[in-house]
Structures are given as structure tokens and as C-alpha cells.
Protein backbone atom coordinates (compact mmCIF):
# COMPACT_ATOMS: atom_id res chain seq x y z
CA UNK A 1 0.00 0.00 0.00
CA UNK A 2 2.98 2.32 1.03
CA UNK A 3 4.51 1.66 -2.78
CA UNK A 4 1.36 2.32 -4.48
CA UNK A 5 0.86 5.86 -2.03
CA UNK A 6 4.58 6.90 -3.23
CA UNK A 7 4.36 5.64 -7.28
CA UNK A 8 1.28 8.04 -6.95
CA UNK A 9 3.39 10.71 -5.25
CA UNK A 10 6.23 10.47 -7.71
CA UNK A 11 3.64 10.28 -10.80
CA UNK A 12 1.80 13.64 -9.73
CA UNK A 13 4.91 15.56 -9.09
CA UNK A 14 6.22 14.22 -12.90
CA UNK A 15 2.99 15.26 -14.09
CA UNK A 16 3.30 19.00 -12.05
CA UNK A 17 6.85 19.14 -13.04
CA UNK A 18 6.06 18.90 -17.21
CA UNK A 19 3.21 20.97 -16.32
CA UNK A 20 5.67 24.00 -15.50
CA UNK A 21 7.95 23.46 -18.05
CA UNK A 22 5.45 23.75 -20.60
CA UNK A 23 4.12 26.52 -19.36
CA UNK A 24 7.36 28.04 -19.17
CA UNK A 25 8.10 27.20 -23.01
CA UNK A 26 5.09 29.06 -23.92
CA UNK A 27 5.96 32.44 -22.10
CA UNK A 28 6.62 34.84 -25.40
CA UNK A 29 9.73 36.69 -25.17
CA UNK A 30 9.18 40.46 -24.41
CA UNK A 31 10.54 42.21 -27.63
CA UNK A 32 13.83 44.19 -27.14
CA UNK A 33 13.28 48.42 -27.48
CA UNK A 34 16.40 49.77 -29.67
CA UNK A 35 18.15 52.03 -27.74
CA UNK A 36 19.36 53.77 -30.93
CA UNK A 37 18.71 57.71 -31.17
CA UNK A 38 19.00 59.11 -34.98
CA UNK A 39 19.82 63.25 -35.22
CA UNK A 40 20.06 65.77 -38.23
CA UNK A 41 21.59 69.01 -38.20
CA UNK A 42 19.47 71.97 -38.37
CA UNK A 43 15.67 72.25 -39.19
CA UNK A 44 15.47 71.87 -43.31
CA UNK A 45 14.05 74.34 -44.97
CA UNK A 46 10.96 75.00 -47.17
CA UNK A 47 11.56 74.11 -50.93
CA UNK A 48 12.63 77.06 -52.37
CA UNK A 49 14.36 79.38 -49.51
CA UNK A 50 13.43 82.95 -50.49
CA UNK A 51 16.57 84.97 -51.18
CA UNK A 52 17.66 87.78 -48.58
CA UNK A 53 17.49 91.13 -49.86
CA UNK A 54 20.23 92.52 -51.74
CA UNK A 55 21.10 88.99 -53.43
CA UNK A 56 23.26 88.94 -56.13
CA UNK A 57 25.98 86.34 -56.00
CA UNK A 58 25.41 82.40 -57.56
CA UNK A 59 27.68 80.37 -55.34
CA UNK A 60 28.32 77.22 -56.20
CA UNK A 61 29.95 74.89 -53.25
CA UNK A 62 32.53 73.68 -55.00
CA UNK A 63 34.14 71.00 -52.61
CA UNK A 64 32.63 70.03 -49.20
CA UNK A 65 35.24 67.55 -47.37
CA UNK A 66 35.46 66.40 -43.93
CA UNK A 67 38.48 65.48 -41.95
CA UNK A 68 39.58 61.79 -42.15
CA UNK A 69 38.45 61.03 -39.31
CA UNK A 70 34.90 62.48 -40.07
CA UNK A 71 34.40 60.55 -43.23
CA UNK A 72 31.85 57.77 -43.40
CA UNK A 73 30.83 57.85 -39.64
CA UNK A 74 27.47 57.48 -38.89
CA UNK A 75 27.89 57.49 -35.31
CA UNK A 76 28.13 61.20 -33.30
CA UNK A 77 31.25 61.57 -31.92
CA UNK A 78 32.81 62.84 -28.41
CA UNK A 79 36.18 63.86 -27.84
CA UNK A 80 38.20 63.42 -24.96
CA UNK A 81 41.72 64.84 -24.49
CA UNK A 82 42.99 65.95 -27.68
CA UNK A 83 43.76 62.91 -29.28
CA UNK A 84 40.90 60.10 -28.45
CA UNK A 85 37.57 60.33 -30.06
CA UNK A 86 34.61 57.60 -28.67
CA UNK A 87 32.07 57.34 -30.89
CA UNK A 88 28.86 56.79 -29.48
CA UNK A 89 27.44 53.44 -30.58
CA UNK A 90 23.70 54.04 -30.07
CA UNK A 91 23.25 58.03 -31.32
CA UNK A 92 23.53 58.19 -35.05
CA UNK A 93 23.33 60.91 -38.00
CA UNK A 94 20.06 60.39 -40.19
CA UNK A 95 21.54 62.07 -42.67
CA UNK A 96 25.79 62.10 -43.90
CA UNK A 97 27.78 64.73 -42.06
CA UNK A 98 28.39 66.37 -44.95
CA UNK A 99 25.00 66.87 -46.65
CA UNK A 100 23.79 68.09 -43.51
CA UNK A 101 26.61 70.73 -42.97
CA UNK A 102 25.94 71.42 -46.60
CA UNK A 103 22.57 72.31 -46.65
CA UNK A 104 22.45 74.41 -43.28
CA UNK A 105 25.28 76.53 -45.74
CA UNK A 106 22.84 76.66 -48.89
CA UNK A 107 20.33 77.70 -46.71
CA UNK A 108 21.95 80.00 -44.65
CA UNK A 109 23.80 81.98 -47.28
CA UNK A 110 20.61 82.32 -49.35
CA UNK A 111 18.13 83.90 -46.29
CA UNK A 112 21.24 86.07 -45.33
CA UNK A 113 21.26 87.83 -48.77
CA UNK A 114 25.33 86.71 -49.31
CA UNK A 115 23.86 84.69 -52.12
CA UNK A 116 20.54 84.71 -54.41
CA UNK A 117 21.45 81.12 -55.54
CA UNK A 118 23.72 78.50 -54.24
CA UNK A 119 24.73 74.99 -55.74
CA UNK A 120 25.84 72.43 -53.66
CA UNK A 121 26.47 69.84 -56.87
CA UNK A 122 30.14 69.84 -57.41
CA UNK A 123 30.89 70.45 -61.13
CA UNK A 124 27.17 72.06 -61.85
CA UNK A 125 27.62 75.25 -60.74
CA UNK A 126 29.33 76.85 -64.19
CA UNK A 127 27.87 79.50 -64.19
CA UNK A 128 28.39 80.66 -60.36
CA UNK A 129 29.66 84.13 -59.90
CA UNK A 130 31.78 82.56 -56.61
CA UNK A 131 33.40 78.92 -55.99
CA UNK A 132 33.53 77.87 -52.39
CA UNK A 133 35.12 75.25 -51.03
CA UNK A 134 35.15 74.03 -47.14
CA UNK A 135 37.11 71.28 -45.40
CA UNK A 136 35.49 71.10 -41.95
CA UNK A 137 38.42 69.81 -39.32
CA UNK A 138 36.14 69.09 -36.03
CA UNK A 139 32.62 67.98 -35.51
CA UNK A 140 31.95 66.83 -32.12
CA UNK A 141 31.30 67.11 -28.62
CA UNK A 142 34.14 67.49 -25.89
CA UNK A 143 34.72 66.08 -22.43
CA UNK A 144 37.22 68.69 -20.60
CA UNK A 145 39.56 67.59 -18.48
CA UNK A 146 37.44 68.92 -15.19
CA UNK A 147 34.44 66.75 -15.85
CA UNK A 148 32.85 69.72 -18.03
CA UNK A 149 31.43 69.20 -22.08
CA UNK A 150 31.11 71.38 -24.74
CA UNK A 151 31.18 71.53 -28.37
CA UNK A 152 33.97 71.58 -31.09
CA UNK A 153 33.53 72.98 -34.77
CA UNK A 154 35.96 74.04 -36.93
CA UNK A 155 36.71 74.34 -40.60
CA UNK A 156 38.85 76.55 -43.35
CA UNK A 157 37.27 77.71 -46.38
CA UNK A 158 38.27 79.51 -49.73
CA UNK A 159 36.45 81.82 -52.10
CA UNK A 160 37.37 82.26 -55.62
CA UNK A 161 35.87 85.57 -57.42
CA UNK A 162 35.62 84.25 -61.10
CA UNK A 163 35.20 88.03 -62.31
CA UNK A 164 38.31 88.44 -60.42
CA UNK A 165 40.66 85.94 -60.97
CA UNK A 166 43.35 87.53 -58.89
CA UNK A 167 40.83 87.72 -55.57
CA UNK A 168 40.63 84.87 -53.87
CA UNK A 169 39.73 84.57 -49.89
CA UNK A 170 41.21 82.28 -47.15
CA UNK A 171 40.17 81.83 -43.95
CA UNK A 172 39.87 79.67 -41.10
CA UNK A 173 37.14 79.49 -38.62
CA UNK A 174 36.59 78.03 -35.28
CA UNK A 175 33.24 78.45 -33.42
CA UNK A 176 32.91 80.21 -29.82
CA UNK A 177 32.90 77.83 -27.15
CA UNK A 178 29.27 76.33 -25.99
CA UNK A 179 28.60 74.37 -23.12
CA UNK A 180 26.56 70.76 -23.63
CA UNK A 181 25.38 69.21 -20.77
CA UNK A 182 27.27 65.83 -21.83
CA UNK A 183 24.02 63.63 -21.76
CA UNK A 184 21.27 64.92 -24.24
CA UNK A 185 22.78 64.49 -27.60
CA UNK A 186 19.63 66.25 -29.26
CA UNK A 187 21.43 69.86 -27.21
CA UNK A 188 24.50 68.58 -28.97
CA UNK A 189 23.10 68.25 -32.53
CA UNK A 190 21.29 71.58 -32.11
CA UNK A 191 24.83 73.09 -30.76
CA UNK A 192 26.22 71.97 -34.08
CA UNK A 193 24.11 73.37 -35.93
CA UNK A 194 24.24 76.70 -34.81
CA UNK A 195 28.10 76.22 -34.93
CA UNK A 196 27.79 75.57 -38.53
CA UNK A 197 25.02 78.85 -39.23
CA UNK A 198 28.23 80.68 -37.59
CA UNK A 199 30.03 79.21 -40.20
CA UNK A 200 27.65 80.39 -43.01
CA UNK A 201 27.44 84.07 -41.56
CA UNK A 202 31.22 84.42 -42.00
CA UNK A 203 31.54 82.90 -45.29
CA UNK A 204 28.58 85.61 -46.06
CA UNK A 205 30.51 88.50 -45.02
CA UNK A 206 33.56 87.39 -47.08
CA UNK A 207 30.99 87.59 -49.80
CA UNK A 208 29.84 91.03 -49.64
């Protein structure tokens, strides 16, 4: 009688056992949220930007290129130190660097009334009173030394008069310091951006 009571025993607690385990296998995995935040630079603008008063200048944007370290990264970037740059694996361009910086300059130049037209198409603008070309150096956020952020933008840039063959301008440009609070990369995209429309006002007043 005792070994009939404990083959029962042993059955039910088989039959509880595979019970659970089933049960278990049919729990549906919760699905995984990407963690991955996507950024552009700048709002864009309305087709067709109405020129600034005072227009006159076609510009055509003869060369756009980015440091070495800038090309083909998708990822934003943070520097630390001068020499170590950690890209930050989840927070991502949604459009390339240099398009972006590109347009905010089309755009910029135009409203500003430095230029009534502006071609970004390299080898379309033949007709372009002005040729500018830009090689931006930095593109990033910083982490200071004391625990601090802030924002890095720099670039050179040349203008070649084509009524004036012999006037040509050269300048570099670095933007004023701006603090980012090191966490919201959407202050850091917008801190850019401005960096870069102080980058378009200067080029416009080597225009005029």
C-alpha cells in the first residue's frame, strides 16, 4: 500500500513538473526596445528658400570635405583629451555629415542675402559668380579635463571671385565655445548646428 501511495506521489509531481515546463516554453519573449537615437543638423528648410534682400551672387559649393576622421561615420562623436575620439554606438546621424553641414550653408547663405542662388552639386555650378570650397576639421562634442562638455567645430574655407581671378579669400574658422550638458545628444546636434550657421554668416561676409 505504502509503494502504491509513493508511485502516486512520484507520478503527480512528474505530471506538475512537465506541467511547468510547458508553461514556461510558452511564455513569449518580451521584444527588445532599440536604444538607438537618430539626429540631423538643423531644421530643413521649405523648398525654395526665399533669397535675402540685396542677393546677387550664384555660389556654387565647390568642394565640401570632412576630416579623415569624419568621413563615413554614422555614429556622433565625443572627444576626450585631444587625441581620443569615442564614438557613441547608439546616437547616429540620419543624414551624412556632410550633406547636412551642406545644406544648413545653402540655406543659410541664401536667407542672409550673401547669395541669391547657391549649388551644392560639385561640377554644376558653371555658371556661379563665386566657388567655395570648405574642409570642416572638427565635428563633435568634448569632455574637458574637469568633468565639463562642450562643443567643437571648426573648418577653413576659400572663395574664388571668377570676375576676379586675382581675388581669392582664405580663412579659417573656429566656433565660440558652448557648453553641452554631456548627456542629451539632441542639445548637442542643435549646438552643431548653430556652430555651422556661424560658419555660413562668416563665409557671407567674405561675400559682400
Amino acid at each position: 500500500m505504502l509503494i502504491m501511495k509513493s508511485s502516486l506521489i512520484s507520478r503527480a509531481f512528474a505530471v506538475a513538473l512537465l506541467a511547468t515546463f510547458l508553461g514556461g516554453c510558452s511564455i513569449v519573449p518580451q521584444a527588445k526596445v532599440d536604444p538607438t537615437r537618430t539626429y540631423i543638423l538643423g531644421v530643413p528648410a521649405a523648398p525654395g528658400v526665399t533669397p535675402g534682400p540685396g542677393a546677387r551672387a550664384q555660389v556654387n559649393i565647390r568642394a565640401l570635405t570632412l576630416a579623415g576622421y569624419l568621413q563615413g561615420v554614422k555614429t556622433m562623436l565625443v572627444r576626450r583629451g585631444e587625441n581620443e575620439i569615442v564614438p557613441q554606438v547608439y546616437v547616429r546621424w540620419a543624414e551624412p555629415l556632410d550633406s547636412g553641414v551642406a545644406r544648413i550653408l545653402r540655406d543659410s547663405l541664401i536667407a542672409s542675402g550673401a547669395a541669391a542662388g547657391v549649388d551644392d552639386r560639385a561640377g554644376m555650378g558653371r555658371d556661379a559668380d563665386c566657388e567655395l570650397s570648405v574642409w570642416i576639421l572638427a565635428c563633435e562634442g568634448v569632455q574637458n579635463p574637469d568633468g565639463t562638455h562642450g562643443v567643437r567645430f571648426a573648418a577653413d574655407y576659400e572663395i574664388r571671385f571668377r570676375a576676379n581671378p586675382g581675388k581669392t579669400v582664405r580663412r579659417a574658422f573656429a566656433a565660440p565655445s558652448a557648453v553641452w550638458d554631456g548627456k542629451d545628444f539632441g542639445q548637442l546636434a542643435a549646438l552643431l548646428s548653430v556652430s555651422v550657421e556661424k560658419l555660413a554668416a562668416d563665409i557671407a561676409a567674405a561675400l559682400k
